[in-house]
C-alpha atoms as a PDB file:
ATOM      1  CA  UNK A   1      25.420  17.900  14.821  1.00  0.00           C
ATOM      2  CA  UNK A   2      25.543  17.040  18.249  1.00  0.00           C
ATOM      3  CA  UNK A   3      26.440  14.177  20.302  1.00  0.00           C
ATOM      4  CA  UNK A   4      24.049  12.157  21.589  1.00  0.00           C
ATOM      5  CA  UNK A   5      24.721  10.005  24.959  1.00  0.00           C
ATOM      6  CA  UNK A   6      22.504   7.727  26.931  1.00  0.00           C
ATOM      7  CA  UNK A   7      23.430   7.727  30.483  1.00  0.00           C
ATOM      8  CA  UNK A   8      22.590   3.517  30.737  1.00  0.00           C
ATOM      9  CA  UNK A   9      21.462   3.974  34.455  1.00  0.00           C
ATOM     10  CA  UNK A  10      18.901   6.523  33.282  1.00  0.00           C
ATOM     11  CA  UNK A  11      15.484   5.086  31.418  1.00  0.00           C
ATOM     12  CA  UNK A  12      15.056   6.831  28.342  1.00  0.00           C
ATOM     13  CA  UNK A  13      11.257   8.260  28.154  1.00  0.00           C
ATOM     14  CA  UNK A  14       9.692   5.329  25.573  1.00  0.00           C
ATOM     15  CA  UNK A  15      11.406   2.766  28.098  1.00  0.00           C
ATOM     16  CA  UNK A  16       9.450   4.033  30.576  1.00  0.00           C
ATOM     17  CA  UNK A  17       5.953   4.303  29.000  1.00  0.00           C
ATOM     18  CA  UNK A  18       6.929   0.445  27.261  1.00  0.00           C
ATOM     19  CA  UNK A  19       7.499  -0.624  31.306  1.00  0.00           C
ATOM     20  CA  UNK A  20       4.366   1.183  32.112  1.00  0.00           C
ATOM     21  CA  UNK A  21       1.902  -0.115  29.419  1.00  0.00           C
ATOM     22  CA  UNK A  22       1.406  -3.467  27.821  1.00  0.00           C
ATOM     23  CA  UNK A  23       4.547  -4.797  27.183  1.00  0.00           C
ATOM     24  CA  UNK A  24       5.469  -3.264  23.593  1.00  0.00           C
ATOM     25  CA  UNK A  25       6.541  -5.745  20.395  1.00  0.00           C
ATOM     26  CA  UNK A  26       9.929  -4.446  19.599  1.00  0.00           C
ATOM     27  CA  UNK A  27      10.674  -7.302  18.018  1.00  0.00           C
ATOM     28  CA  UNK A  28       7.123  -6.892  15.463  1.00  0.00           C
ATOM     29  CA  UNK A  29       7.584  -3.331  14.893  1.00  0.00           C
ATOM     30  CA  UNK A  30      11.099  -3.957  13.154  1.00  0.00           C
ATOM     31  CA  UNK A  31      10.627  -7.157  11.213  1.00  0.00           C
ATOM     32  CA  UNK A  32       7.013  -4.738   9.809  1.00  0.00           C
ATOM     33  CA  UNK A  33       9.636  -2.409   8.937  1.00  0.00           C
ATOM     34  CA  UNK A  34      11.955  -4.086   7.140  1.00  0.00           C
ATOM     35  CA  UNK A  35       9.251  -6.289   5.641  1.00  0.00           C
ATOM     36  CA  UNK A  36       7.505  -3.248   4.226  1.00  0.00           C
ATOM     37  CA  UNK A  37      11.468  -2.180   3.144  1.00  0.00           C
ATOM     38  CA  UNK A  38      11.827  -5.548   1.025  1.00  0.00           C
ATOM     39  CA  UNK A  39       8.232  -5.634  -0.079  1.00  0.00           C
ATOM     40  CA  UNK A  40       8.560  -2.254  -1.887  1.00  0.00           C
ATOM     41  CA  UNK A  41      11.963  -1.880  -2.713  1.00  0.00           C
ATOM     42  CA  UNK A  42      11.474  -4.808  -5.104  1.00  0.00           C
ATOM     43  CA  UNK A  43       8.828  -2.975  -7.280  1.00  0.00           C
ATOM     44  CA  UNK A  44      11.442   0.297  -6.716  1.00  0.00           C
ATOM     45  CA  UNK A  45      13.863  -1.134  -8.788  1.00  0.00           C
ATOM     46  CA  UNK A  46      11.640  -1.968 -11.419  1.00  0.00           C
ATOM     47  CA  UNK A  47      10.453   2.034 -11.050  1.00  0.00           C
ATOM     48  CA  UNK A  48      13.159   3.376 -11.226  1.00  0.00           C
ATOM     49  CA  UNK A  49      13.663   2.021 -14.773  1.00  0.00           C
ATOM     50  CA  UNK A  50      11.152   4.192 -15.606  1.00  0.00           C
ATOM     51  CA  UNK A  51      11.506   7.382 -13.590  1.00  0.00           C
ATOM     52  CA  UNK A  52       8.771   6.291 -11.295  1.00  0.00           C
ATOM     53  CA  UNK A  53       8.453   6.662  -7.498  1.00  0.00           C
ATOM     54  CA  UNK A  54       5.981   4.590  -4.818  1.00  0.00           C
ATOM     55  CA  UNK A  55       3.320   6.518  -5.063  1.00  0.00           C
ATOM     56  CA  UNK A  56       3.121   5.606  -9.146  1.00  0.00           C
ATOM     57  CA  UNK A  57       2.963   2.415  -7.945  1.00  0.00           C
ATOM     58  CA  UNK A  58       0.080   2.729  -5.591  1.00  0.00           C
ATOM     59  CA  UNK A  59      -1.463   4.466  -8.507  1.00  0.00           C
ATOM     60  CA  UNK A  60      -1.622   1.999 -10.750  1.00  0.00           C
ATOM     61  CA  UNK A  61      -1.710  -0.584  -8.224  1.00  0.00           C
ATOM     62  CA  UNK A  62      -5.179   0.025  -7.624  1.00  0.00           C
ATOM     63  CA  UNK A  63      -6.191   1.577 -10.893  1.00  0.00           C
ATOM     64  CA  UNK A  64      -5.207  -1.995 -12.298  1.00  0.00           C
ATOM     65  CA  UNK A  65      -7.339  -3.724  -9.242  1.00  0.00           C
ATOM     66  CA  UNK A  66     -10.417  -1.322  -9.351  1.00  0.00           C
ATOM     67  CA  UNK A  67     -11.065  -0.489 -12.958  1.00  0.00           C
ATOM     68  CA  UNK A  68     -13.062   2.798 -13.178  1.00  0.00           C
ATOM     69  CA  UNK A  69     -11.793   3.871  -9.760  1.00  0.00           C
ATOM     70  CA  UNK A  70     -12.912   7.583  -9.461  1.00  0.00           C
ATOM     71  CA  UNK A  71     -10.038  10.520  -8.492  1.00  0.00           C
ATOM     72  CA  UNK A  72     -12.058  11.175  -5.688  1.00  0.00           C
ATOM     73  CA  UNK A  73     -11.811   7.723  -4.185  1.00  0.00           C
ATOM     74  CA  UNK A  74      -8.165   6.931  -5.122  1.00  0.00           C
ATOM     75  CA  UNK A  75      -7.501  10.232  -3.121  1.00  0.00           C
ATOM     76  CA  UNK A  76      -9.053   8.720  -0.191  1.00  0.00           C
ATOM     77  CA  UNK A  77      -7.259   5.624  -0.753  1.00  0.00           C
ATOM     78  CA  UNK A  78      -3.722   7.164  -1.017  1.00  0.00           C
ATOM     79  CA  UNK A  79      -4.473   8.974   1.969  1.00  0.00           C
ATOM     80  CA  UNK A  80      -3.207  11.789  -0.228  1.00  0.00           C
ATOM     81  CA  UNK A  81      -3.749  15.907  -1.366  1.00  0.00           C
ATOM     82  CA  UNK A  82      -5.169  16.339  -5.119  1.00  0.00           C
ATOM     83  CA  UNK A  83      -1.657  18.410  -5.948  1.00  0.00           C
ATOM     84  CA  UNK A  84       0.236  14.980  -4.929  1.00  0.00           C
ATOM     85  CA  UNK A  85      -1.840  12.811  -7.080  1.00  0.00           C
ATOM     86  CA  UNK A  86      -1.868  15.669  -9.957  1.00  0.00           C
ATOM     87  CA  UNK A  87       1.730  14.885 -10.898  1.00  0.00           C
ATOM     88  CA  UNK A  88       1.795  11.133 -10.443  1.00  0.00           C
ATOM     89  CA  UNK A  89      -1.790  11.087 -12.177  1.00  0.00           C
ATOM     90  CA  UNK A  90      -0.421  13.073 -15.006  1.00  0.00           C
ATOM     91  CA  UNK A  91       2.774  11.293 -15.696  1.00  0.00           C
ATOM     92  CA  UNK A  92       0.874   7.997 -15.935  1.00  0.00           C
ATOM     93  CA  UNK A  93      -1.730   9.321 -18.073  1.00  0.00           C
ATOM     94  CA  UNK A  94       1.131  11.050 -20.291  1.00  0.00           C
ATOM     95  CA  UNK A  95       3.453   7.762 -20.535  1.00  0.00           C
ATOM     96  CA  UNK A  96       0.095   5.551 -20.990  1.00  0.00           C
ATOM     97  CA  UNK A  97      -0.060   3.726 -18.112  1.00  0.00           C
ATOM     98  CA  UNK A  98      -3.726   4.970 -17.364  1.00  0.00           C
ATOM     99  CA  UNK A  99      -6.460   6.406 -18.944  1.00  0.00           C
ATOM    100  CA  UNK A 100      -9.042   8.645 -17.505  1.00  0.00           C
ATOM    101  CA  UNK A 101     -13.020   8.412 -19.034  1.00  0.00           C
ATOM    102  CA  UNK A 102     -16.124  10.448 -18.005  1.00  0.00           C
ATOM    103  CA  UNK A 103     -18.400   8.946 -15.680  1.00  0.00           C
ATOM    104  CA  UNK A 104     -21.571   7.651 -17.854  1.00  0.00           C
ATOM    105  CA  UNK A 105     -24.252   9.377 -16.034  1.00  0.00           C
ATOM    106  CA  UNK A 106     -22.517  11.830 -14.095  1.00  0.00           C
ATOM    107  CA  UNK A 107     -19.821  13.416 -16.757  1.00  0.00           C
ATOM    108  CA  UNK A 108     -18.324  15.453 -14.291  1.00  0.00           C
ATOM    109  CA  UNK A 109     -16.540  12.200 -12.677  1.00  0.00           C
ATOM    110  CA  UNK A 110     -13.047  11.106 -13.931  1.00  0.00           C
ATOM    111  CA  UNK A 111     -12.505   7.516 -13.798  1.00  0.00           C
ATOM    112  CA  UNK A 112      -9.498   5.817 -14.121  1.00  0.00           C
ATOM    113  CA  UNK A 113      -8.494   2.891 -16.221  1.00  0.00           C
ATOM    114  CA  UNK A 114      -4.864   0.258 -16.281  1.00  0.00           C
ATOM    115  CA  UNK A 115      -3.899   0.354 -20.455  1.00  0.00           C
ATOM    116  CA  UNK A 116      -2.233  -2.958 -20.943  1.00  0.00           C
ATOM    117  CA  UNK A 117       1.264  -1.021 -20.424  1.00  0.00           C
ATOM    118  CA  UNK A 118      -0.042  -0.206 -17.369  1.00  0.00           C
ATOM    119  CA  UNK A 119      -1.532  -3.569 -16.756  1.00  0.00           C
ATOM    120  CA  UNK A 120       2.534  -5.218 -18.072  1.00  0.00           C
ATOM    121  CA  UNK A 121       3.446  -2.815 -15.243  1.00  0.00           C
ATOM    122  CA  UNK A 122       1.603  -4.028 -12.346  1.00  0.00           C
ATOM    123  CA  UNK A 123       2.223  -7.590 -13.109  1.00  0.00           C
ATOM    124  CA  UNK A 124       5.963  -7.424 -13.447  1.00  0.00           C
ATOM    125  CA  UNK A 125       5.735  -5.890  -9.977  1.00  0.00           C
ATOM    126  CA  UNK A 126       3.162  -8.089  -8.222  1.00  0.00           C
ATOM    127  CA  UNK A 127       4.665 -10.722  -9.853  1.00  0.00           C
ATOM    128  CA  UNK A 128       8.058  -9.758  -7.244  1.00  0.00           C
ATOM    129  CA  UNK A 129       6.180  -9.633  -4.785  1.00  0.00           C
ATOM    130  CA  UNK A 130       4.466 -12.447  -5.031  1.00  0.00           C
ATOM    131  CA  UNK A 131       7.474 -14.351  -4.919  1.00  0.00           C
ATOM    132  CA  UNK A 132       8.652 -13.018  -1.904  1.00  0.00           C
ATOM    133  CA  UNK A 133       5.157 -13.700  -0.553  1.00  0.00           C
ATOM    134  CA  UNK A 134       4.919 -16.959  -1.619  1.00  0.00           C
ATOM    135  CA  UNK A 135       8.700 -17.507  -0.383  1.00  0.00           C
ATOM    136  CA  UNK A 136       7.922 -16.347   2.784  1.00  0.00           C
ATOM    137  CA  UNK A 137       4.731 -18.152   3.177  1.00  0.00           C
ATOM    138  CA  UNK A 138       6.298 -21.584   1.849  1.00  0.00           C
ATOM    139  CA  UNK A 139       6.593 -23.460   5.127  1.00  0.00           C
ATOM    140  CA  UNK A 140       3.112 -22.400   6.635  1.00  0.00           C
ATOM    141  CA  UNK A 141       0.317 -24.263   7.234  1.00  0.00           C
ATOM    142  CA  UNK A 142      -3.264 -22.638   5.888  1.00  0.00           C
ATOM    143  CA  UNK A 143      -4.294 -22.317   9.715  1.00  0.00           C
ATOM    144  CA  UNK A 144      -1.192 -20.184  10.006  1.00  0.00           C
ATOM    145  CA  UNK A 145      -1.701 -18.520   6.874  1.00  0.00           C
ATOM    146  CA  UNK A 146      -5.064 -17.796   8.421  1.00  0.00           C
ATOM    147  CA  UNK A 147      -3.623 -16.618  11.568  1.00  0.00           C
ATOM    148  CA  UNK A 148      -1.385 -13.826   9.317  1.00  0.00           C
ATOM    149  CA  UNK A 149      -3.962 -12.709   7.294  1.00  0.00           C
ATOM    150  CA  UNK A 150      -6.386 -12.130  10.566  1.00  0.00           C
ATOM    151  CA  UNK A 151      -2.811 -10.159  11.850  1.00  0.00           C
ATOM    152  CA  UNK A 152      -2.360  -7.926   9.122  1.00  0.00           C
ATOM    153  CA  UNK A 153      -6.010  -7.319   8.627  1.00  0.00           C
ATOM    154  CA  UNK A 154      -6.015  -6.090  12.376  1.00  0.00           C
ATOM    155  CA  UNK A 155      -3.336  -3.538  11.793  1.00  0.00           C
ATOM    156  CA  UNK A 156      -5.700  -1.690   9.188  1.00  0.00           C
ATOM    157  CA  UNK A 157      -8.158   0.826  10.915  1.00  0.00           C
ATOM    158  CA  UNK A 158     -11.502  -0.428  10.648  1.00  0.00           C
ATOM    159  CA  UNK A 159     -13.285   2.659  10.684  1.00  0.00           C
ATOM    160  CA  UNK A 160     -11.802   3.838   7.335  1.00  0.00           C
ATOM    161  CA  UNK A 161     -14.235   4.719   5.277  1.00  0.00           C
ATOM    162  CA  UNK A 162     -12.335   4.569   1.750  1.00  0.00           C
ATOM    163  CA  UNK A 163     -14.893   2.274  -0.561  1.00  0.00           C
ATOM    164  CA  UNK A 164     -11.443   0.117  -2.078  1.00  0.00           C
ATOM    165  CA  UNK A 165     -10.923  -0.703   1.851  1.00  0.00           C
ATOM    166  CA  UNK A 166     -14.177  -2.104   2.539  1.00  0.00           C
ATOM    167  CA  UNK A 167     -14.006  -4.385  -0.502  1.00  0.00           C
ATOM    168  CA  UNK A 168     -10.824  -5.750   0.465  1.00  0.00           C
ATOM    169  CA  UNK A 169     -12.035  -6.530   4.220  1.00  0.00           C
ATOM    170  CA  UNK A 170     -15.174  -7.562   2.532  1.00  0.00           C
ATOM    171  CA  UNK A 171     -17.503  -5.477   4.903  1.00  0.00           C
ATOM    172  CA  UNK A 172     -19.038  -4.076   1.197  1.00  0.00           C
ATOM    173  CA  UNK A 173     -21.817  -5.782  -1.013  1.00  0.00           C
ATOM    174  CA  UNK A 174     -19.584  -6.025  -3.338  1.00  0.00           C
ATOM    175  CA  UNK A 175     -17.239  -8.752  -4.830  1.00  0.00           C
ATOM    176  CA  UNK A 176     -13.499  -8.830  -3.983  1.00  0.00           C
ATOM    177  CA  UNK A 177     -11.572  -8.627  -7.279  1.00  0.00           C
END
């Protein structure tokens, strides 16, 4: 592998376009990453127990949330291919995590159901993060609470259309669960 040096009198290329637009949050863009590191490598631990990865986590994460969440919309979701889902999908429905039913009037959609495994699951992991939310969060006021949640909201692109999205925004009809 090669050797890389910085000449310090010469601006490296992202210096220059951070000097040239707005100035750039540094500082926000590596406390998001090693608050998303934290967040999720609590629930890893708890994964790994069971020879499961992040994206069985996201799985059941919102199969738990959004009972009779179709394939087709957890895809969207997930941001993810049908062969990625197929395996994670599989193993859940194989170790009982999930099931899958038949859409009522339209049999050709699968919907997915938490078991209470599953269900166990999901708590035992939102439960650690919800401790290191509610740690976190101990000395705000609501207005700053507030103030977060309008933050973090503003990160997520707007013009996603995935269904589970617009409930949690609450731009859909429906009810936030």
């Amino acid at each position: 592998m090669a050797d890389v040096n910085f000449n310090a009198a010469m601006p490296r290329p992202l210096e220059v376009a951070a000097q040239a637009a707005a100035p750039l949050r540094w500082e926000i863009i590596e406390l998001l990453f090693f608050a998303y590191r934290d967040f999720v490598g609590d629930p890893d631990h708890v994964l790994d127990q069971f020879g499961f990865g992040r994206a069985h986590h996201r799985v059941v994460h919102f199969v738990h949330r959004y009972p009779g969440l179709k394939v087709a919309d957890l895809l969207d979701v997930l941001r993810i291919t049908k062969q990625s889902l197929g395996r994670v999908l599989k193993q859940l429905l194989d170790e009982g995590y999930i099931v899958q039913k038949s859409g009522e009037i339209d049999r050709r959609q699968r919907l997915l159901f938490a078991t209470t495994k599953g269900e166990a699951l999901v708590a035992q992991m939102a439960g650690l993060q919800t401790t290191r939310i509610d740690r976190a969060l101990k000395d705000f006021t609501p207005n700053e609470i507030a103030a977060i949640t309008r933050f973090l909201s503003g990160m997520i692109d707007r013009d996603d259309p995935d269904k589970v999205l617009q409930v949690i925004l609450g731009t859909d009809s429906g009810t936030k669960t």
